[in-house]
N, C-alpha and C. Protein backbone atom coordinates (compact mmCIF):
# COMPACT_ATOMS: atom_id res chain seq x y z
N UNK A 1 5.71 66.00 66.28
CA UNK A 1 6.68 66.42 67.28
C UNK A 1 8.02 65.76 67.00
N UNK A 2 8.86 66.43 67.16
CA UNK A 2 10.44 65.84 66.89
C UNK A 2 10.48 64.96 68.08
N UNK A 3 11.27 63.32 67.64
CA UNK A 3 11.72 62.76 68.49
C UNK A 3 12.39 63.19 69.80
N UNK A 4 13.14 63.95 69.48
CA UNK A 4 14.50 64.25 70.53
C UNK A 4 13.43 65.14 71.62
N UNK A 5 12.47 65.65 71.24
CA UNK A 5 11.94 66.85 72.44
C UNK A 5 12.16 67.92 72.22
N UNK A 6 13.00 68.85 71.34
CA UNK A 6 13.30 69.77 70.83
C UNK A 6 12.25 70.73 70.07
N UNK A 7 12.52 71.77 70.18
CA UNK A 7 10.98 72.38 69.46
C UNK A 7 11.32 72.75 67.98
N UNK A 8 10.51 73.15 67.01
CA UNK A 8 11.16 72.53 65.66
C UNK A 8 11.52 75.04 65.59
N UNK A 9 11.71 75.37 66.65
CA UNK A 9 12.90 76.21 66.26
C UNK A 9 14.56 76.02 66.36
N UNK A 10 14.52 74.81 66.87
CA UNK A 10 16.10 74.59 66.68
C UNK A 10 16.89 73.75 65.55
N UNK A 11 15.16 72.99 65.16
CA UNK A 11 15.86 72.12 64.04
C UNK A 11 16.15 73.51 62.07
N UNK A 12 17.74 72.92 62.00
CA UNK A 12 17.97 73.74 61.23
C UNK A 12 17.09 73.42 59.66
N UNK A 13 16.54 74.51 59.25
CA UNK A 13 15.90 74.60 57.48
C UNK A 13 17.21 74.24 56.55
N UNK A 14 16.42 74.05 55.27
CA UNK A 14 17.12 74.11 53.98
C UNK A 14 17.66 75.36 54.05
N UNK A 15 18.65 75.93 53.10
CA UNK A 15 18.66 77.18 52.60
C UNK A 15 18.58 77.10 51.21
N UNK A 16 18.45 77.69 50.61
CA UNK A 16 17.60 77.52 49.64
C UNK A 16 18.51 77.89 48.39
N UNK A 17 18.93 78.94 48.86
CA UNK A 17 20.18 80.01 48.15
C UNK A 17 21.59 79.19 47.67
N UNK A 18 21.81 78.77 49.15
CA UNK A 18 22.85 78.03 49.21
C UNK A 18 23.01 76.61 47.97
N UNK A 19 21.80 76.18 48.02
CA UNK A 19 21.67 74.82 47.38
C UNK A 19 21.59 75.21 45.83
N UNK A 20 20.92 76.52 45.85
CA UNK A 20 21.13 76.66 44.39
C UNK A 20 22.28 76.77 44.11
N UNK A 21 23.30 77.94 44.52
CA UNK A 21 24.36 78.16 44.04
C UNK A 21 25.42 76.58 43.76
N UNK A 22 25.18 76.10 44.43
CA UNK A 22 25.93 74.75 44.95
C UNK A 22 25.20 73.67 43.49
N UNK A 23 24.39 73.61 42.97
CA UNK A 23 23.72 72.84 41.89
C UNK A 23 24.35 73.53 40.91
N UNK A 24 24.28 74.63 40.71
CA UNK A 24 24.38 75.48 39.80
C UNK A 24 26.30 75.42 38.89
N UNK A 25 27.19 75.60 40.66
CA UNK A 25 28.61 75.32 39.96
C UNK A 25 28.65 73.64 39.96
N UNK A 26 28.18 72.46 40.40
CA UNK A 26 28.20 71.20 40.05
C UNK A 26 27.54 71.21 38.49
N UNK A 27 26.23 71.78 38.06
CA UNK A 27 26.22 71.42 36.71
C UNK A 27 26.88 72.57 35.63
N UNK A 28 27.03 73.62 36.15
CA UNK A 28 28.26 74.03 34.82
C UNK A 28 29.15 73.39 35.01
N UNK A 29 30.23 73.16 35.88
CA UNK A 29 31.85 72.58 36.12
C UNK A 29 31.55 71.19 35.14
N UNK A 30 30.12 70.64 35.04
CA UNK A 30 29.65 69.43 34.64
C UNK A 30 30.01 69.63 33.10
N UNK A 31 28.78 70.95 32.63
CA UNK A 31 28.47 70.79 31.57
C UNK A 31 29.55 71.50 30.50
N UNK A 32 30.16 72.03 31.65
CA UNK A 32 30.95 73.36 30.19
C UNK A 32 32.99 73.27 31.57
N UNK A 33 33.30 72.28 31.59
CA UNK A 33 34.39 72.38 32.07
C UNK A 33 36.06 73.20 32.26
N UNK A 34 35.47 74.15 30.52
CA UNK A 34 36.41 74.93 31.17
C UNK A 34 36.27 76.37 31.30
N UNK A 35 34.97 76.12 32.60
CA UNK A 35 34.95 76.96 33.58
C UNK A 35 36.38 77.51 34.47
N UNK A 36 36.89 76.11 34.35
CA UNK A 36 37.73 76.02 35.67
C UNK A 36 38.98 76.10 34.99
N UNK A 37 39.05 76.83 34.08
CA UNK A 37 40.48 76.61 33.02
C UNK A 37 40.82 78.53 32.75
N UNK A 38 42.10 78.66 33.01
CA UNK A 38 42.43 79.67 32.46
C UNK A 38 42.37 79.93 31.01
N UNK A 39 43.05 81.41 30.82
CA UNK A 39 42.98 81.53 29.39
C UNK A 39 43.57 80.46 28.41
N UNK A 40 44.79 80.19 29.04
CA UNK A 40 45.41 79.48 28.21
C UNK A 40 45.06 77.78 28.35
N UNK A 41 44.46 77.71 28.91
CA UNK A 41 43.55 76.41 28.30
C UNK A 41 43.97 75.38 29.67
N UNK A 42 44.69 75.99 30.51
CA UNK A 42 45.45 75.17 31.69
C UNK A 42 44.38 75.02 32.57
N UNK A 43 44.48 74.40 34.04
CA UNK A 43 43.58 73.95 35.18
C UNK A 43 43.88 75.56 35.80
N UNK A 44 42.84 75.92 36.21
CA UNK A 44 43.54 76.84 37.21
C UNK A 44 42.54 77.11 38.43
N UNK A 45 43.62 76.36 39.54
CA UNK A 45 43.53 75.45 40.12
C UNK A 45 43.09 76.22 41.56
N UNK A 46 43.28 77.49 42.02
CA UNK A 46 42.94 78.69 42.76
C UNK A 46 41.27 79.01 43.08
N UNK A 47 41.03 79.16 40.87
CA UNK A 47 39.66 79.30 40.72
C UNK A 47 39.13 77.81 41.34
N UNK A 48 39.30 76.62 40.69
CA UNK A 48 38.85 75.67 41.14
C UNK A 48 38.16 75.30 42.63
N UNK A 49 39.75 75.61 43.69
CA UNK A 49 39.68 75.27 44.90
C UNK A 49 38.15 76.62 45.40
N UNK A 50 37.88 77.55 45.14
CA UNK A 50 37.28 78.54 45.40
C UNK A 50 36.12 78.10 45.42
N UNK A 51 35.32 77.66 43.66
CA UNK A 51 34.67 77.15 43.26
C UNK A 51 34.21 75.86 44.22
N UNK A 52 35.00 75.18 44.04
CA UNK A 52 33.98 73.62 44.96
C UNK A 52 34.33 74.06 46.43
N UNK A 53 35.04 75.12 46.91
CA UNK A 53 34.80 75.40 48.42
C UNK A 53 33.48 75.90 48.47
N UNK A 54 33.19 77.19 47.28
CA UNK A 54 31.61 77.39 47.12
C UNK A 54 30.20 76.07 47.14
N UNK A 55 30.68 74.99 46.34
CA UNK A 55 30.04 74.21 46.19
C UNK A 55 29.53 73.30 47.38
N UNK A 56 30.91 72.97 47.87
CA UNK A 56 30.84 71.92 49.13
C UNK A 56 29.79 73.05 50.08
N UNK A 57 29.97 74.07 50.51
CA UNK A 57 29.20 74.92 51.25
C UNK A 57 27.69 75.09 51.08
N UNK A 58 27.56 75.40 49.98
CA UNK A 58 26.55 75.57 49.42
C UNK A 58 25.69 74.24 49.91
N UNK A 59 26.09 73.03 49.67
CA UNK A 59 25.59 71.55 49.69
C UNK A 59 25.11 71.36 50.94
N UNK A 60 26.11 71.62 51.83
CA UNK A 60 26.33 71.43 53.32
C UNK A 60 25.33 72.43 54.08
N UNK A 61 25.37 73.26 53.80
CA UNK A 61 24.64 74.24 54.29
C UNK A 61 23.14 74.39 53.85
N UNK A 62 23.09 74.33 52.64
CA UNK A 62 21.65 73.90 52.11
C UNK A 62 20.54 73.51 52.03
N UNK A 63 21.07 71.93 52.74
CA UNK A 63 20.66 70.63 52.89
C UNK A 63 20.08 70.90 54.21
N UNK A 64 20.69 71.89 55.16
CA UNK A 64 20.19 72.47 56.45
C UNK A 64 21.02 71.48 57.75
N UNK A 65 22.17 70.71 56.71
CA UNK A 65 23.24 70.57 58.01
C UNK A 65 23.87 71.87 58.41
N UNK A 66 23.91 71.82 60.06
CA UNK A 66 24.80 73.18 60.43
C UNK A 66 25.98 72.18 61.36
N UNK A 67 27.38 72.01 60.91
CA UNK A 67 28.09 71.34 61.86
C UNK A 67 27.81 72.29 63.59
N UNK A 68 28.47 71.38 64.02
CA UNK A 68 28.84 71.91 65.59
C UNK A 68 29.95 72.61 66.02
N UNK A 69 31.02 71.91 64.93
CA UNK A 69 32.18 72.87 65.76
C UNK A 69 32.07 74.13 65.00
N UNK A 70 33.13 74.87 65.98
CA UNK A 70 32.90 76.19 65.14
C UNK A 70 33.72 77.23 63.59
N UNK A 71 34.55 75.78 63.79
CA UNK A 71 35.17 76.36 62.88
C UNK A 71 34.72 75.82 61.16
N UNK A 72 34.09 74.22 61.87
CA UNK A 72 33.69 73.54 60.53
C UNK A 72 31.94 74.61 60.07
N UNK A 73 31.66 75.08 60.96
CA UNK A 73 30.23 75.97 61.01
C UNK A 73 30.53 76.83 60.22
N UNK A 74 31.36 77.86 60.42
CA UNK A 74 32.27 78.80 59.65
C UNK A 74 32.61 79.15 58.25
N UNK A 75 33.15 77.33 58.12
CA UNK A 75 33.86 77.70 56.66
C UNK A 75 32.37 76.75 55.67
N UNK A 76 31.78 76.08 56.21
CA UNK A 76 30.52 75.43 55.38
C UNK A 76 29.07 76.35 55.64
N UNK A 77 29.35 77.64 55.66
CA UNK A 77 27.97 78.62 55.89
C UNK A 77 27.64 79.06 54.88
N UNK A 78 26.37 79.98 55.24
CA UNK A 78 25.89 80.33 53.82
C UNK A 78 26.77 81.17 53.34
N UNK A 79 27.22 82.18 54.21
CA UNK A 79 28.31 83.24 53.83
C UNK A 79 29.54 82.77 53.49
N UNK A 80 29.78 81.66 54.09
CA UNK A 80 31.43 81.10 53.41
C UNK A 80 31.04 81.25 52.08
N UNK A 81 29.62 80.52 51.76
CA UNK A 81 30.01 80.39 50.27
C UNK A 81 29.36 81.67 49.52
N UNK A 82 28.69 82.51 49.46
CA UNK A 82 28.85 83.78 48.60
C UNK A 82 30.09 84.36 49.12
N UNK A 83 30.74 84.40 50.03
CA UNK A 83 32.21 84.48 49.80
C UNK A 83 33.26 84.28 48.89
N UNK A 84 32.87 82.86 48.50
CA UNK A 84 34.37 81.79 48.21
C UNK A 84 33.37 81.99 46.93
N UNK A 85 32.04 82.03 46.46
CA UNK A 85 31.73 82.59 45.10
C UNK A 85 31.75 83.78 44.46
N UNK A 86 32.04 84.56 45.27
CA UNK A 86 32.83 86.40 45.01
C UNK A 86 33.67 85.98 44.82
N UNK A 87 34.80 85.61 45.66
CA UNK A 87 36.33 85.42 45.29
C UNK A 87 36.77 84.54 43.82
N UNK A 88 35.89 83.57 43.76
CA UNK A 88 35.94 83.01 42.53
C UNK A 88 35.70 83.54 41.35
N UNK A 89 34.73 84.73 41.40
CA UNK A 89 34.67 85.59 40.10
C UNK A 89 35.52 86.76 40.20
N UNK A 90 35.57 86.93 41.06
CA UNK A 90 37.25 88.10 41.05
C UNK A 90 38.10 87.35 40.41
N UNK A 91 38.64 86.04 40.90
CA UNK A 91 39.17 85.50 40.43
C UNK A 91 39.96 85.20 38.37
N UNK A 92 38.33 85.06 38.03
CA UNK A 92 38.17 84.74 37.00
C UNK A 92 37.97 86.03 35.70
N UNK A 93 37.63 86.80 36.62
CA UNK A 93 37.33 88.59 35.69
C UNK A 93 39.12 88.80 35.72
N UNK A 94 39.91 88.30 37.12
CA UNK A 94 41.37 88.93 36.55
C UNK A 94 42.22 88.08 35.93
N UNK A 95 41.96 87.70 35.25
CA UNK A 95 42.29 85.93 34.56
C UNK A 95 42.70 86.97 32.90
């Protein structure tokens, strides 16, 4: 039984999805860095911010923290981040 008294439908799960995607841009960005690099060999820095917004989400959300407020709920969801990981390959296909 959960401490708090709560029945374990409120306590939030892993997601599963989330955590992959979120492992997945931490070990490419890791292994092959210029992911995050335009053609011309520069930072580009758009894709980047996209990318670890995907990541941070992914992590956050994953892990089966759900913040409280609603806006931090919002932008760290599962959908923020296949969002902000669409936008990142749009991104990168118009590169």
């Amino acid at each position: 039984m959960n401490p708090s008294g709560a029945g374990a439908a409120n306590t939030p799960r892993m997601h599963l999805p989330s955590l992959l995607v979120a492992l997945a841009i931490m070990i490419g960005g890791t292994l092959y860095p210029p992911l995050m690099a335009d053609a011309a060999g520069q930072a580009d820095h758009g894709l980047a911010m996209l990318l670890f917004w995907a990541m941070s989400a992914g992590f956050i959300r994953g892990v089966g923290f759900v913040p409280r407020a609603a806006v931090w709920r919002w932008l760290f969801s599962g959908w923020s981040c296949a969002t902000a990981l669409v936008l990142a390959g749009l991104v990168k296909l118009t590169h």
